[in-house]
N, C-alpha and C. Protein backbone atom coordinates (compact mmCIF):
# COMPACT_ATOMS: atom_id res chain seq x y z
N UNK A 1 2.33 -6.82 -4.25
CA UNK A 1 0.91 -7.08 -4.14
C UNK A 1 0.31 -7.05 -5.54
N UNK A 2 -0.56 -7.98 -5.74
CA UNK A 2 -1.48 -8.14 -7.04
C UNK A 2 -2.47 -7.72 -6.84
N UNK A 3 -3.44 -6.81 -7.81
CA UNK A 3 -4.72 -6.58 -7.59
C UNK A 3 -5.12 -7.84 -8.19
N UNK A 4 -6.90 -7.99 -7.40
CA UNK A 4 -7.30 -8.92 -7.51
C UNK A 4 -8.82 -8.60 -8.52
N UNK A 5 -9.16 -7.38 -7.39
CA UNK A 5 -10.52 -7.21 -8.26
C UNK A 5 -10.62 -5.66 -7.87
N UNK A 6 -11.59 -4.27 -8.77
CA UNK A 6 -11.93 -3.69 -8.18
C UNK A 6 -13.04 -3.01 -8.44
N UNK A 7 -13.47 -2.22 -7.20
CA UNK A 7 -15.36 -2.07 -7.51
C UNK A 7 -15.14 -0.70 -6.36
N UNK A 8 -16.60 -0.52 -6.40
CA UNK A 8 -16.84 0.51 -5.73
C UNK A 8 -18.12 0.15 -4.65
N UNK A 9 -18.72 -1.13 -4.79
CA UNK A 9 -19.44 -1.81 -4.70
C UNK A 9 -18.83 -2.03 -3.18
N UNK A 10 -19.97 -1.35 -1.82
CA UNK A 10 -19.90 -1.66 -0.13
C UNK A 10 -19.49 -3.04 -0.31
N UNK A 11 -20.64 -3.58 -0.29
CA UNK A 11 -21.37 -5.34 -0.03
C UNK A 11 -20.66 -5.85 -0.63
N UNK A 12 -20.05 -5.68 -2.49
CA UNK A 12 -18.91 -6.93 -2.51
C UNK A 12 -17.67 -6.53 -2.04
N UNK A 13 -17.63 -5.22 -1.80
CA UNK A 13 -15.68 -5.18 -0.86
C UNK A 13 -15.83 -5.55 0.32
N UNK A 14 -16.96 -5.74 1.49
CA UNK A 14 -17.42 -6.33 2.47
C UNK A 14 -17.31 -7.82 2.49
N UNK A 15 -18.25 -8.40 1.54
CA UNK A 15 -17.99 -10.08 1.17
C UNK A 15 -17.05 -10.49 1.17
N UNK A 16 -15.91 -9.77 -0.13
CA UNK A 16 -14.74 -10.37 -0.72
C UNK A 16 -13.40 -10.23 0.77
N UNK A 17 -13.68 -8.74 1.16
CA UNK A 17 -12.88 -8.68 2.61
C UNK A 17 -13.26 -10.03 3.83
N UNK A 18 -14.51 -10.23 3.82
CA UNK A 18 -14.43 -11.48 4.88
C UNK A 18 -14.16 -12.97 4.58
N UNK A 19 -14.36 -12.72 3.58
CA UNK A 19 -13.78 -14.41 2.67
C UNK A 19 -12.31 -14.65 2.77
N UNK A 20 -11.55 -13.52 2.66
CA UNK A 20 -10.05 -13.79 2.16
C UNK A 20 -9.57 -13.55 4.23
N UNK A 21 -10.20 -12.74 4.87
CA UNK A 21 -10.06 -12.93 6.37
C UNK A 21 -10.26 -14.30 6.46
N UNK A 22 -11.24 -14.83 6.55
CA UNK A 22 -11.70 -16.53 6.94
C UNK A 22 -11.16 -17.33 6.47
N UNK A 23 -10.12 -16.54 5.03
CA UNK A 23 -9.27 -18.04 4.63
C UNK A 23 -7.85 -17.19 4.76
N UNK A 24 -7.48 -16.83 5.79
CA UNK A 24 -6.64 -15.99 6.59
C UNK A 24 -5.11 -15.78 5.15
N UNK A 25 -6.00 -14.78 4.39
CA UNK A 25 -4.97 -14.15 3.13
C UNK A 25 -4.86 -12.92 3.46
N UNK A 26 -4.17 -12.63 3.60
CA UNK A 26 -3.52 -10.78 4.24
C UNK A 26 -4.29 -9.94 3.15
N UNK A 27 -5.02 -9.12 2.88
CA UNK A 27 -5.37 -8.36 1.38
C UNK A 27 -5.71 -6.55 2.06
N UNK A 28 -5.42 -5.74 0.81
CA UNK A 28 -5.41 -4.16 1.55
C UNK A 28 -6.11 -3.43 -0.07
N UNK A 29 -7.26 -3.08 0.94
CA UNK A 29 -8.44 -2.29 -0.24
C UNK A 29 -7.30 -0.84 -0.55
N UNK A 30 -6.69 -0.59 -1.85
CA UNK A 30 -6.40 0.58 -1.94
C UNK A 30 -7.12 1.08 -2.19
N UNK A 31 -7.01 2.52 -2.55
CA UNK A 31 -7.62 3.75 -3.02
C UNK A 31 -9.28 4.31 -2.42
N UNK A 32 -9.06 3.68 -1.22
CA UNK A 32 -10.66 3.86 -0.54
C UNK A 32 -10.61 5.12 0.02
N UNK A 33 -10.10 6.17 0.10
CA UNK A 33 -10.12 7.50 0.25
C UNK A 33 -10.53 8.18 -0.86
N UNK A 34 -9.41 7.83 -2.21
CA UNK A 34 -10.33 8.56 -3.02
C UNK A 34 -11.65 8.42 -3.77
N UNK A 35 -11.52 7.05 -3.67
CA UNK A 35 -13.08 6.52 -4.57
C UNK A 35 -14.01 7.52 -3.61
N UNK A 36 -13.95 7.53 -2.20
CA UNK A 36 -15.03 8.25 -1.68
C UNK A 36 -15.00 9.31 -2.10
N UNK A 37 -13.76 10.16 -2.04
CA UNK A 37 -13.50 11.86 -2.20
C UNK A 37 -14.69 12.05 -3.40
N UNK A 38 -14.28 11.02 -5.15
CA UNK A 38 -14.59 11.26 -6.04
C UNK A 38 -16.66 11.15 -5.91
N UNK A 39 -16.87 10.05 -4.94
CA UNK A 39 -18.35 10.12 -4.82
C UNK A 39 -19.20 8.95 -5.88
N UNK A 40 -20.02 9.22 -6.28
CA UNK A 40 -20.44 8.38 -7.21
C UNK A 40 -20.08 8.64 -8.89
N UNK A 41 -19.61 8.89 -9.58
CA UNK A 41 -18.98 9.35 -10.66
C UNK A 41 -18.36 7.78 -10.98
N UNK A 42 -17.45 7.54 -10.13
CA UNK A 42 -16.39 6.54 -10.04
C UNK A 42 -15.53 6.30 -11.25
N UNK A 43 -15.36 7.20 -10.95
CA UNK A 43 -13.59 7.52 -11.87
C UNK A 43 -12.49 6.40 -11.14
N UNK A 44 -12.43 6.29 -9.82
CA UNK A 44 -11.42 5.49 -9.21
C UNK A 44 -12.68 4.60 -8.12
N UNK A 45 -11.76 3.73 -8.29
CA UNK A 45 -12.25 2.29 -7.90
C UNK A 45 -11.67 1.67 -6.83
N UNK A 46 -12.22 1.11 -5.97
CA UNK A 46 -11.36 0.12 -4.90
C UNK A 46 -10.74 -0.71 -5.37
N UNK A 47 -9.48 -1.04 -4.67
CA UNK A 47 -8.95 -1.92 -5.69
C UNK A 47 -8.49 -3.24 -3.95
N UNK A 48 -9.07 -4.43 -4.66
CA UNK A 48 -8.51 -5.64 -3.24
C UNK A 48 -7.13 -5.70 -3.60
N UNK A 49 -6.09 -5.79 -2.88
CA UNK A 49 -4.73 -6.70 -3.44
C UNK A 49 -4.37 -7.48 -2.38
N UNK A 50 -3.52 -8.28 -3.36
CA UNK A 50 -3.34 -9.65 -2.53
C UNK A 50 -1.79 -9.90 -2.43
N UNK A 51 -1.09 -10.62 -1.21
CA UNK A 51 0.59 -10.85 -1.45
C UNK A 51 0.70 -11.66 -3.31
N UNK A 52 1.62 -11.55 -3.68
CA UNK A 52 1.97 -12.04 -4.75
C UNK A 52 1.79 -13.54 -4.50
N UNK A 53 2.61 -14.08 -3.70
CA UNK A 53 2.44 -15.58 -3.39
C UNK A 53 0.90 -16.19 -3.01
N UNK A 54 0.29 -15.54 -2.69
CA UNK A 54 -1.44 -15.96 -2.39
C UNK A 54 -2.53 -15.72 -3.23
N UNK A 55 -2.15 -15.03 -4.68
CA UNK A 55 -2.77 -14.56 -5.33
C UNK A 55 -3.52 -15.88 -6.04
N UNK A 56 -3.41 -17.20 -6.36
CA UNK A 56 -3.88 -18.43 -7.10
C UNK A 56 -4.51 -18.92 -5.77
N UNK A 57 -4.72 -18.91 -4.78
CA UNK A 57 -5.09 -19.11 -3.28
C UNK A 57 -6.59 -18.54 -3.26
N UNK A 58 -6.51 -17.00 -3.47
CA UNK A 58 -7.09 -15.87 -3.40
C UNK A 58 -8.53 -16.31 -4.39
N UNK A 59 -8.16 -16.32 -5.86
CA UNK A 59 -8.47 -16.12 -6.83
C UNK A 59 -9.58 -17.65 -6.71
N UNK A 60 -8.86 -19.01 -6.37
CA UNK A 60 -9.73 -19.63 -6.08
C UNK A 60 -10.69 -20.01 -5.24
N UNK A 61 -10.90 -19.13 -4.04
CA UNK A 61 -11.17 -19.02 -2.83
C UNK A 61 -12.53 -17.96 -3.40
N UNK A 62 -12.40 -17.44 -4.41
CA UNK A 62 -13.08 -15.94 -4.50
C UNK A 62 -14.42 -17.40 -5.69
N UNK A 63 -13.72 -18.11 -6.25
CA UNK A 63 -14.06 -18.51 -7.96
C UNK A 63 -14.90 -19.46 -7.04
N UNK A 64 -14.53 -20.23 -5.96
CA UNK A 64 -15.41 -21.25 -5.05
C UNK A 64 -17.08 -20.50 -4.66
N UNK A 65 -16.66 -19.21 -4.27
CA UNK A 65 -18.14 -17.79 -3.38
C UNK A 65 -18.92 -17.38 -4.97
N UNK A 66 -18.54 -17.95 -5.70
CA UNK A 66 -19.42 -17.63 -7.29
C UNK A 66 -18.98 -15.89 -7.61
N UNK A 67 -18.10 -15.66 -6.98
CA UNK A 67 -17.54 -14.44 -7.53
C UNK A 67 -16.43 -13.96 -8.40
N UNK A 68 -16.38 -15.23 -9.30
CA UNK A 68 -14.93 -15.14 -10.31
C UNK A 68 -15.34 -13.93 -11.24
N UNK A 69 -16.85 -13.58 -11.62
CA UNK A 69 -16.53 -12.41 -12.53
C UNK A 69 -16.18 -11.06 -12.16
N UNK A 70 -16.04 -10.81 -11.08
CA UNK A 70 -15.63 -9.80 -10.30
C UNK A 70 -13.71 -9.85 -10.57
N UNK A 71 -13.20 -10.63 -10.73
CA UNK A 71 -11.92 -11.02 -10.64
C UNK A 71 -11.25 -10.25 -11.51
N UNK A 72 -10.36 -9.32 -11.67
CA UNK A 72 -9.26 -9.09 -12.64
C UNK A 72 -8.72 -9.87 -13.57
N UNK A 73 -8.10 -9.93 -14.98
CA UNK A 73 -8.17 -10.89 -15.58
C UNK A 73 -6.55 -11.41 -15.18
């Protein structure tokens, strides 16, 4: 799995989660236990990842929703 992007940000892990559903790309928010544990500080971050093979899929799918600066480089 490739990370794609990550935030701490509800509304864009909400967005970016229904976009990559609707363009039916498998993706798994890590670290969403601890970003909460840590609170607002945000030391740790959500992180989207994507299968390796869907990641240029992903990335343009995300760059189409005007959300390429969100993107990992």
């Amino acid at each position: 799995m490739i990370e794609l992007m990550r935030t701490n940000d509800p509304v864009l892990l909400s967005v970016v989660g229904a976009l990559l559903t609707s363009g039916e790309i498998p993706h798994h928010v890590a670290d969403r236990h601890s970003s909460t544990l840590e609170g607002l500080i945000e030391v740790i971050k959500q992180r989207i990842l994507v299968p390796d093979d869907r990641v240029a899929e992903a990335r343009a799918l995300l760059m189409d929703a005007d959300l390429g600066e969100w993107l990992r480089p």
